[in-house]
Protein backbone atom coordinates (compact mmCIF):
# COMPACT_ATOMS: atom_id res chain seq x y z
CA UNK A 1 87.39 196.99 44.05
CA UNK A 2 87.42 200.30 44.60
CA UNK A 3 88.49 201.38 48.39
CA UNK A 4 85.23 203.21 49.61
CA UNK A 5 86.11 206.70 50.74
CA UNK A 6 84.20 207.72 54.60
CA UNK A 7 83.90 210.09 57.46
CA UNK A 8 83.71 208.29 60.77
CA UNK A 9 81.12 210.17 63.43
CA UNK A 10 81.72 209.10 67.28
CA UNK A 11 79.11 209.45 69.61
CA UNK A 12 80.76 210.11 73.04
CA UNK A 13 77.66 211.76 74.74
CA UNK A 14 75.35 210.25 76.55
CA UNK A 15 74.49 209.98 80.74
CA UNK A 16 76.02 206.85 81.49
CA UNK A 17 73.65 206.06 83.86
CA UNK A 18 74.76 202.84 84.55
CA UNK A 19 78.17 204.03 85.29
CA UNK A 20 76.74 206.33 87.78
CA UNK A 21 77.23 209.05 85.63
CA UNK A 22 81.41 208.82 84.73
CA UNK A 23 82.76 210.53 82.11
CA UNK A 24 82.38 206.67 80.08
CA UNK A 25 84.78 207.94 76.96
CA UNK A 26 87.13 209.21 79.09
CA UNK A 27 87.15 205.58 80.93
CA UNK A 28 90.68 203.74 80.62
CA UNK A 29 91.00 200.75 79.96
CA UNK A 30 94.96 199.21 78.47
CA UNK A 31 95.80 202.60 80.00
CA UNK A 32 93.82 204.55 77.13
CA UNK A 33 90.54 205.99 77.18
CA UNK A 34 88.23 204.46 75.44
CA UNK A 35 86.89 206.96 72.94
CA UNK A 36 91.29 207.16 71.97
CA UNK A 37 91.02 203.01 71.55
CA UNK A 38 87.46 203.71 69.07
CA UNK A 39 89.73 206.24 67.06
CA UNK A 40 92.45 203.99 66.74
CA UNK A 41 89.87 201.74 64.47
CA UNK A 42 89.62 204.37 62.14
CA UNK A 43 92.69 205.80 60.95
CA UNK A 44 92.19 206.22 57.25
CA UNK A 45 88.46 208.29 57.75
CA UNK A 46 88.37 210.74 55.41
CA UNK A 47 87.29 213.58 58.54
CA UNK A 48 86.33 212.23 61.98
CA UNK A 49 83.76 213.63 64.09
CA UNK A 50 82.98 213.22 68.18
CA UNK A 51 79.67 214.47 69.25
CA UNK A 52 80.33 215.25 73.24
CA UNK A 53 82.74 217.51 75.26
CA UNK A 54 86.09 218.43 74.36
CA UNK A 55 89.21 216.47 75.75
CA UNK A 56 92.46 216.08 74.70
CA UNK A 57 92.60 213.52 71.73
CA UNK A 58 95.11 210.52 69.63
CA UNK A 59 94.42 212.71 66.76
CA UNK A 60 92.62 215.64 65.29
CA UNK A 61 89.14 215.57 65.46
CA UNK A 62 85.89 218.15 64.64
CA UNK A 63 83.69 218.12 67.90
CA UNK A 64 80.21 219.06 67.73
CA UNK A 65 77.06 218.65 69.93
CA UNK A 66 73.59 217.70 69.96
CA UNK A 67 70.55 219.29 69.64
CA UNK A 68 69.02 219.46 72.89
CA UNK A 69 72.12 218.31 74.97
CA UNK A 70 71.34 215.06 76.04
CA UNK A 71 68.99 214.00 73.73
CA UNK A 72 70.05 210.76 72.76
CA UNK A 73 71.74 208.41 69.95
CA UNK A 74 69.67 209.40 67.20
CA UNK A 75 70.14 213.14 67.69
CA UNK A 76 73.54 212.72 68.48
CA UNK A 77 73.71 211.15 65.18
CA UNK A 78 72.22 213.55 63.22
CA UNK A 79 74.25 216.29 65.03
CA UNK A 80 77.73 214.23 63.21
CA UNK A 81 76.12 213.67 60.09
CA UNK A 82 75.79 217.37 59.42
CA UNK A 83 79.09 217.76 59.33
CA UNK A 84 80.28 214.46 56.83
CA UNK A 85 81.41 215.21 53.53
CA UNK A 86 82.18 211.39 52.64
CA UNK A 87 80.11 209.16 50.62
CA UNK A 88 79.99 206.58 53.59
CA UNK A 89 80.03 207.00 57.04
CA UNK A 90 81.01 205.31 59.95
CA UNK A 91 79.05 205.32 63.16
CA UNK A 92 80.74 204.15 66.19
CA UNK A 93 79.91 204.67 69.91
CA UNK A 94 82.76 205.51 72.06
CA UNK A 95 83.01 202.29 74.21
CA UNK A 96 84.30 199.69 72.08
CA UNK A 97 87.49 199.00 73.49
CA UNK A 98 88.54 195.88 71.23
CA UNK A 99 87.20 197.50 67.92
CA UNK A 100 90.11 197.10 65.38
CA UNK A 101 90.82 198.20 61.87
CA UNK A 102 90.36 194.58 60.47
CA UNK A 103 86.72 195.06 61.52
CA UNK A 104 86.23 198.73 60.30
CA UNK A 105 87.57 197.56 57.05
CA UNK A 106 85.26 194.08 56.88
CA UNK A 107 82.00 196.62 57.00
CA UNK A 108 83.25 198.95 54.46
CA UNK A 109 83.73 196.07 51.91
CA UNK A 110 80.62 194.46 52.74
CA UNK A 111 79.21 198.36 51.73
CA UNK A 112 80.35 198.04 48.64
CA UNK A 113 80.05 194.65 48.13
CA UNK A 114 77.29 193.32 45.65
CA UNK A 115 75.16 190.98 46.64
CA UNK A 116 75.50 188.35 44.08
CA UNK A 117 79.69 188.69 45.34
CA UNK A 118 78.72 187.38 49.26
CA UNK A 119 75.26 185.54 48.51
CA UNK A 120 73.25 187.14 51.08
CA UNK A 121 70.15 189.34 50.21
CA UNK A 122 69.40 193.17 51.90
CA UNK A 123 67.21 192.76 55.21
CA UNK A 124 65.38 195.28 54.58
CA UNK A 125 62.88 196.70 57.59
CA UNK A 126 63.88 194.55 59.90
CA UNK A 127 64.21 196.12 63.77
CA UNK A 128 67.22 197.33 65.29
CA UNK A 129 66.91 195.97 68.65
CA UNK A 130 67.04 191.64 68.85
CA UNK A 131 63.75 191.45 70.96
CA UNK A 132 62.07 194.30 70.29
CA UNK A 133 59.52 193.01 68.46
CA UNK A 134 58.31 190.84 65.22
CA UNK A 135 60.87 192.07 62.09
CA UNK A 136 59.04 194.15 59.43
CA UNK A 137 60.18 192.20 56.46
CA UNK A 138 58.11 191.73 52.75
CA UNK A 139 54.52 192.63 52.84
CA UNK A 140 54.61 193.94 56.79
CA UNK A 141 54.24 197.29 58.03
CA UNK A 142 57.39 199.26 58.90
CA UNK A 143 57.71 202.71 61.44
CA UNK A 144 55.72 204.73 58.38
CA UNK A 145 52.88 202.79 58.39
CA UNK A 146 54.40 201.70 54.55
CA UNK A 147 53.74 198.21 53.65
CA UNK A 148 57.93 197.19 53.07
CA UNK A 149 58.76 195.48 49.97
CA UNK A 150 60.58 192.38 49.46
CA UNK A 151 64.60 193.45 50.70
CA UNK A 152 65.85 195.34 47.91
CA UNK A 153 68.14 198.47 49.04
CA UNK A 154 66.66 201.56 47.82
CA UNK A 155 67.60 202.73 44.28
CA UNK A 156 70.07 206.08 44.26
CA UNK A 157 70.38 208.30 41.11
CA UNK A 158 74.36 208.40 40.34
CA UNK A 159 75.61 211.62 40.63
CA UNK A 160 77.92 212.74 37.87
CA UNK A 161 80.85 213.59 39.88
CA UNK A 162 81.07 210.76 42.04
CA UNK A 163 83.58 207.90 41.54
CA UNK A 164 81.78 205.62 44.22
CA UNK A 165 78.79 203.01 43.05
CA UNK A 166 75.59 204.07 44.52
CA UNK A 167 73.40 201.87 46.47
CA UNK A 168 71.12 199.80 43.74
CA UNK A 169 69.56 196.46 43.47
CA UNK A 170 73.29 195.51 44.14
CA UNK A 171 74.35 196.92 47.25
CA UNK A 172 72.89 198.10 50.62
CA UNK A 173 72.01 201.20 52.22
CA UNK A 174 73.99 199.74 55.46
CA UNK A 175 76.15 197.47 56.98
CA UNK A 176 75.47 196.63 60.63
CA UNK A 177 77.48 194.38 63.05
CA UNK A 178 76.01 191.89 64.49
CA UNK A 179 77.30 190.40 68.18
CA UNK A 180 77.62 186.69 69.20
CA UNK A 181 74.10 186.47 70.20
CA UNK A 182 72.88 187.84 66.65
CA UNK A 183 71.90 191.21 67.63
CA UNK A 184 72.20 194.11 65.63
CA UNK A 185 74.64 197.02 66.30
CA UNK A 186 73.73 200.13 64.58
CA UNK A 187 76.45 202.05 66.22
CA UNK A 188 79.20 199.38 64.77
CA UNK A 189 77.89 200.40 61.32
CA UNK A 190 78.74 201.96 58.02
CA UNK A 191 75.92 203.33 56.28
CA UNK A 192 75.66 205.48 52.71
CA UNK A 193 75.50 209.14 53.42
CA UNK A 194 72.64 210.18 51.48
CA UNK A 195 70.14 207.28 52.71
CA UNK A 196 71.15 208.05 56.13
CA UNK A 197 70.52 211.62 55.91
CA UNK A 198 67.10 211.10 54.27
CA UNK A 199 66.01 208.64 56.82
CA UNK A 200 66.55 211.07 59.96
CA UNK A 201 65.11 213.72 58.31
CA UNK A 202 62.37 211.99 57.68
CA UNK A 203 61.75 210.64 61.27
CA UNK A 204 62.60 213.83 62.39
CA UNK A 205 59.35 215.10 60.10
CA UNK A 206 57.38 212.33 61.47
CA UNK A 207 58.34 212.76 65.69
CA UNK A 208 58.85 216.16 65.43
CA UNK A 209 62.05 216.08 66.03
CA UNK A 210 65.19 213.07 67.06
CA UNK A 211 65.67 213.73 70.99
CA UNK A 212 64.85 210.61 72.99
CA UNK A 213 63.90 208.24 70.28
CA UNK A 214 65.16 204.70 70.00
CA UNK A 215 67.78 203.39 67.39
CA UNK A 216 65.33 200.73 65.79
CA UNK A 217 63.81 203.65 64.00
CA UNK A 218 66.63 204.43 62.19
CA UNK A 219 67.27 200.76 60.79
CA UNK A 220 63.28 200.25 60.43
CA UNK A 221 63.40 201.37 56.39
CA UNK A 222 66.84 200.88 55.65
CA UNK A 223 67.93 198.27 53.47
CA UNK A 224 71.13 196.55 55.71
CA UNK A 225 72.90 193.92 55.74
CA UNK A 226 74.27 192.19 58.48
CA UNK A 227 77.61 191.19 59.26
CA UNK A 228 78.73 189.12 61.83
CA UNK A 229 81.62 190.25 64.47
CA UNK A 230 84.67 188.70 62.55
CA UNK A 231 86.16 188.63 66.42
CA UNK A 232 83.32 188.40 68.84
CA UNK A 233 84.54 191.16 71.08
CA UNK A 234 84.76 193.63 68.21
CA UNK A 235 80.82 194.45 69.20
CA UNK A 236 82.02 194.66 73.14
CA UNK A 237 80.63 197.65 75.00
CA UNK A 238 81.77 199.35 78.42
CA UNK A 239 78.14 200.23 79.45
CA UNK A 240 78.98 198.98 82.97
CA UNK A 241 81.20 198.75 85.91
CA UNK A 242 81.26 194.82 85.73
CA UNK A 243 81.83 195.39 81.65
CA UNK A 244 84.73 197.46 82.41
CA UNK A 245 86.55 195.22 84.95
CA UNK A 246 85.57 192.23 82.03
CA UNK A 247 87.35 194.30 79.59
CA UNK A 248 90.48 195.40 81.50
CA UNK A 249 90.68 191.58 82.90
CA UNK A 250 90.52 190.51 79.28
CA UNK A 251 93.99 192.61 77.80
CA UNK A 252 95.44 190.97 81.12
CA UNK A 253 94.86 187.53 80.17
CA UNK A 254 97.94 185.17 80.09
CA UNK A 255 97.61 184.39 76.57
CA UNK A 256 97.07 188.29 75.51
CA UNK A 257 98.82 190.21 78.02
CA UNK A 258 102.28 190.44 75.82
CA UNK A 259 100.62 191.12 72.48
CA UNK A 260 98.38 194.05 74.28
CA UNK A 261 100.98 195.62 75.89
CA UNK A 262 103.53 195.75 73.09
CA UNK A 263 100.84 197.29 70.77
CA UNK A 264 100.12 199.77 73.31
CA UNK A 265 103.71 201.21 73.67
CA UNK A 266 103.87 201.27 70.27
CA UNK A 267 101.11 203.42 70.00
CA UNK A 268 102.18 205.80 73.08
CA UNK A 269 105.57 205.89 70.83
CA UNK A 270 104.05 206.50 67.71
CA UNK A 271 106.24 203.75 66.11
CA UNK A 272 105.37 200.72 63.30
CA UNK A 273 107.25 197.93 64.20
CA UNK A 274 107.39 193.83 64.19
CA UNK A 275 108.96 193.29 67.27
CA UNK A 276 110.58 189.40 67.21
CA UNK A 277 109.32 188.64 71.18
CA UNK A 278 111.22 185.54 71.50
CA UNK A 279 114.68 187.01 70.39
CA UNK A 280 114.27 189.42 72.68
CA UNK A 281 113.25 187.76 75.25
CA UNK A 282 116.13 185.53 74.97
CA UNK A 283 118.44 188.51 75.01
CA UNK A 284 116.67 190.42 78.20
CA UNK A 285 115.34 187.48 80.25
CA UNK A 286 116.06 188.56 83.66
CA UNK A 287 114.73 192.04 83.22
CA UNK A 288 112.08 192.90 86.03
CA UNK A 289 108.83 193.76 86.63
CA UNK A 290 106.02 196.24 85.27
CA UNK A 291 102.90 195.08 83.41
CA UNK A 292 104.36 191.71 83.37
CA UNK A 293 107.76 190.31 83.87
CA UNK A 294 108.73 190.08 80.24
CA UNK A 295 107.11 193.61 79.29
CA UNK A 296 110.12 195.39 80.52
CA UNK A 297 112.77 194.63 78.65
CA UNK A 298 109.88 194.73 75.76
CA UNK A 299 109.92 198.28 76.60
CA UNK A 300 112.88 199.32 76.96
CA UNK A 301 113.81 198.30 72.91
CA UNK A 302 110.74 199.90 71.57
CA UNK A 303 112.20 203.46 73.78
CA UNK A 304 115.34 203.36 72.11
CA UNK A 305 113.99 202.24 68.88
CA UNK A 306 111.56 205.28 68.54
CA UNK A 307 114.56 207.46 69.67
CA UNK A 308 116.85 206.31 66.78
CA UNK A 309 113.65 206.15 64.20
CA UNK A 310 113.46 210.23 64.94
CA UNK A 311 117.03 210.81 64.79
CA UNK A 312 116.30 211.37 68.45
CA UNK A 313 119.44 211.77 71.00
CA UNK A 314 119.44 211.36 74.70
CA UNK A 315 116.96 213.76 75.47
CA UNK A 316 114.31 211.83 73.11
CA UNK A 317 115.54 208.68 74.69
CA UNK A 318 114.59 209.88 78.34
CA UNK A 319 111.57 211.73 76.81
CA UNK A 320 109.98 208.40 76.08
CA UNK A 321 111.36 206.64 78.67
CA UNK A 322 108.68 209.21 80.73
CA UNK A 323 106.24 208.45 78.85
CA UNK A 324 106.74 204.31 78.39
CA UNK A 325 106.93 204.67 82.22
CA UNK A 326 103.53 206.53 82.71
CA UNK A 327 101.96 204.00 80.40
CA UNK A 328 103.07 201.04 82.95
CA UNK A 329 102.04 202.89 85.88
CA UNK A 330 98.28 203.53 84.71
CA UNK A 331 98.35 199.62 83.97
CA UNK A 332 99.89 199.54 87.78
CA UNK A 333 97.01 202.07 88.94
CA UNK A 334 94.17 200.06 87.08
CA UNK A 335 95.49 196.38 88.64
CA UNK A 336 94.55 198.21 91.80
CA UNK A 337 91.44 199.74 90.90
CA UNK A 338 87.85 198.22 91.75
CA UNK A 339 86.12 199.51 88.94
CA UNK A 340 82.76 201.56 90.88
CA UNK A 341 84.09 201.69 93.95
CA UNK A 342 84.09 205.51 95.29
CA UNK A 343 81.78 206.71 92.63
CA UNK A 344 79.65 208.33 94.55
């Protein structure tokens, strides 16, 4: 099957009222800021796109904004969209700190996926939002007033130059993630390019514009399907205090502390790597403390390794001995931290 070429557009806007205003993308948690752990899902976009302010990112990015600042998911949207070249794009939010590749990659091949291949059927007009009302499905009224046809994805003319399948009787207009409870995520979501232009354009037509209007309006006449979070806490969100302290508890955990941690020094080192933990272990086992007792001598491997990998001398090994170490002390500083506290 052919690998489905896509821009990825991050929406990293946004009041965070609930946070009491924090800068939420810029939130750590694992020691990284959240919008760096969203990027890190998406390595192999084609071009990747943040709508919000400027900040120092893992890798390249084009930044745009809005139109009006602040004026919500769907404008944000659109704002990103103007600038994606791909046949596909990607539409994250910026708090998903336990987004991974594996899950980037299961909604791009459910894109391009027939349906006949998975045995599911387009849901076609359904609402965004679990609970915001009856689903528009066959023979009900969608946004438009339309009466929506039994789920079929809309048919695209195949343009000449184009390698990629178009959306048919075959394939979807979308992919959406759905969470544990069964509720849709439109902003954990891979959608065709050209069907997602038309559709804000055309509720931008109908509202006068996109600023302040809700998601479900987007998904309302788009033929989707629905995938369910291979890992439950792919579809996790940071839209709290409480949510952050769950997610920064969570890397902690006894049974997930190790794994976390390694990955994240690799990361910070820029280094590919299966580490063999036990051996190590074995050889180290009375090194000290840091994120955990066994992290350090963890550590202190993956620093020499990455100096050796770059033909690195001293001076590299001491440069990322810095930076290992500045890694474990934002873990130290956020052990500390109650999440909220002094926001005022």
């Amino acid at each position: 099957m052919t690998v489905l070429v896509y821009d990825a557009v991050v929406l990293a806007g946004g009041a965070a009222k609930r946070l009491g205003g924090a800068d939420k993308p810029g939130l750590r948690v694992g020691g990284r800021p959240l919008l760096d752990r969203v990027l890190d899902a998406c390595p192999d976009a084609a071009g990747t796109v943040v709508v919000g302010s400027r900040r120092p990112t893992v890798r390249p990015v084009r930044w745009t904004f809005e139109q009006p600042p602040g004026g919500g998911p769907l404008a944000a949207l659109d704002a990103g969209v103007r600038h994606v070249t791909a046949p596909a794009v990607l539409a994250l939010s910026a708090d998903l700190p336990f987004l991974t590749v594996d899950t980037v990659r299961a909604l791009l091949t459910a894109l391009d996926t027939p349906y006949a291949d998975t045995g599911t059927e387009a849901d076609a007009g359904t609402e965004a939002d679990a609970g915001a009302g009856a689903g528009t499905g066959a023979g009900a009224e969608t946004r438009t007033g339309r009466k929506a046809a039994a789920p079929q994805p809309y048919a695209r003319a195949r343009r000449p130059e184009s390698p990629y399948p178009p959306a048919g009787p075959a394939r979807p207009d979308g992919v959406l993630l759905t969470d544990a409870e069964g509720r849709d995520q439109p902003l954990v979501a891979v959608y065709r390019t050209e069907p997602l232009r038309r559709e804000l354009a055309l509720i931008a037509a109908e509202h006068g514009g996109l600023a302040h209007l809700p998601l479900r309006l987007l998904t309302a006449d788009l033929a989707l399907r629905r995938l369910p979070a291979p890992d439950p806490a792919a579809a996790f969100d940071c839209d709290t205090w409480d949510h952050l302290a769950a997610a920064r508890a969570r890397i902690r955990d006894h049974g997930r502390v190790l794994d976390e941690w390694i990955s994240e020094v690799k990361k910070e080192l820029g280094i590919e790597l299966d580490v063999d933990t036990a051996a190590l272990l074995d050889l180290a086992r009375d090194a000290a403390h840091g994120v955990a007792r066994p992290a350090a001598p963890l550590t202190t491997f993956l620093v020499g390794y990455a100096a050796g990998h770059s033909g690195g001398g001293p001076e590299q090994v001491l440069a990322n001995v810095r930076r290992a170490a500045a890694l474990a002390a934002r873990w130290a500083e956020e052990a500390g931290e109650d999440p909220g506290k002094n926001t005022e």
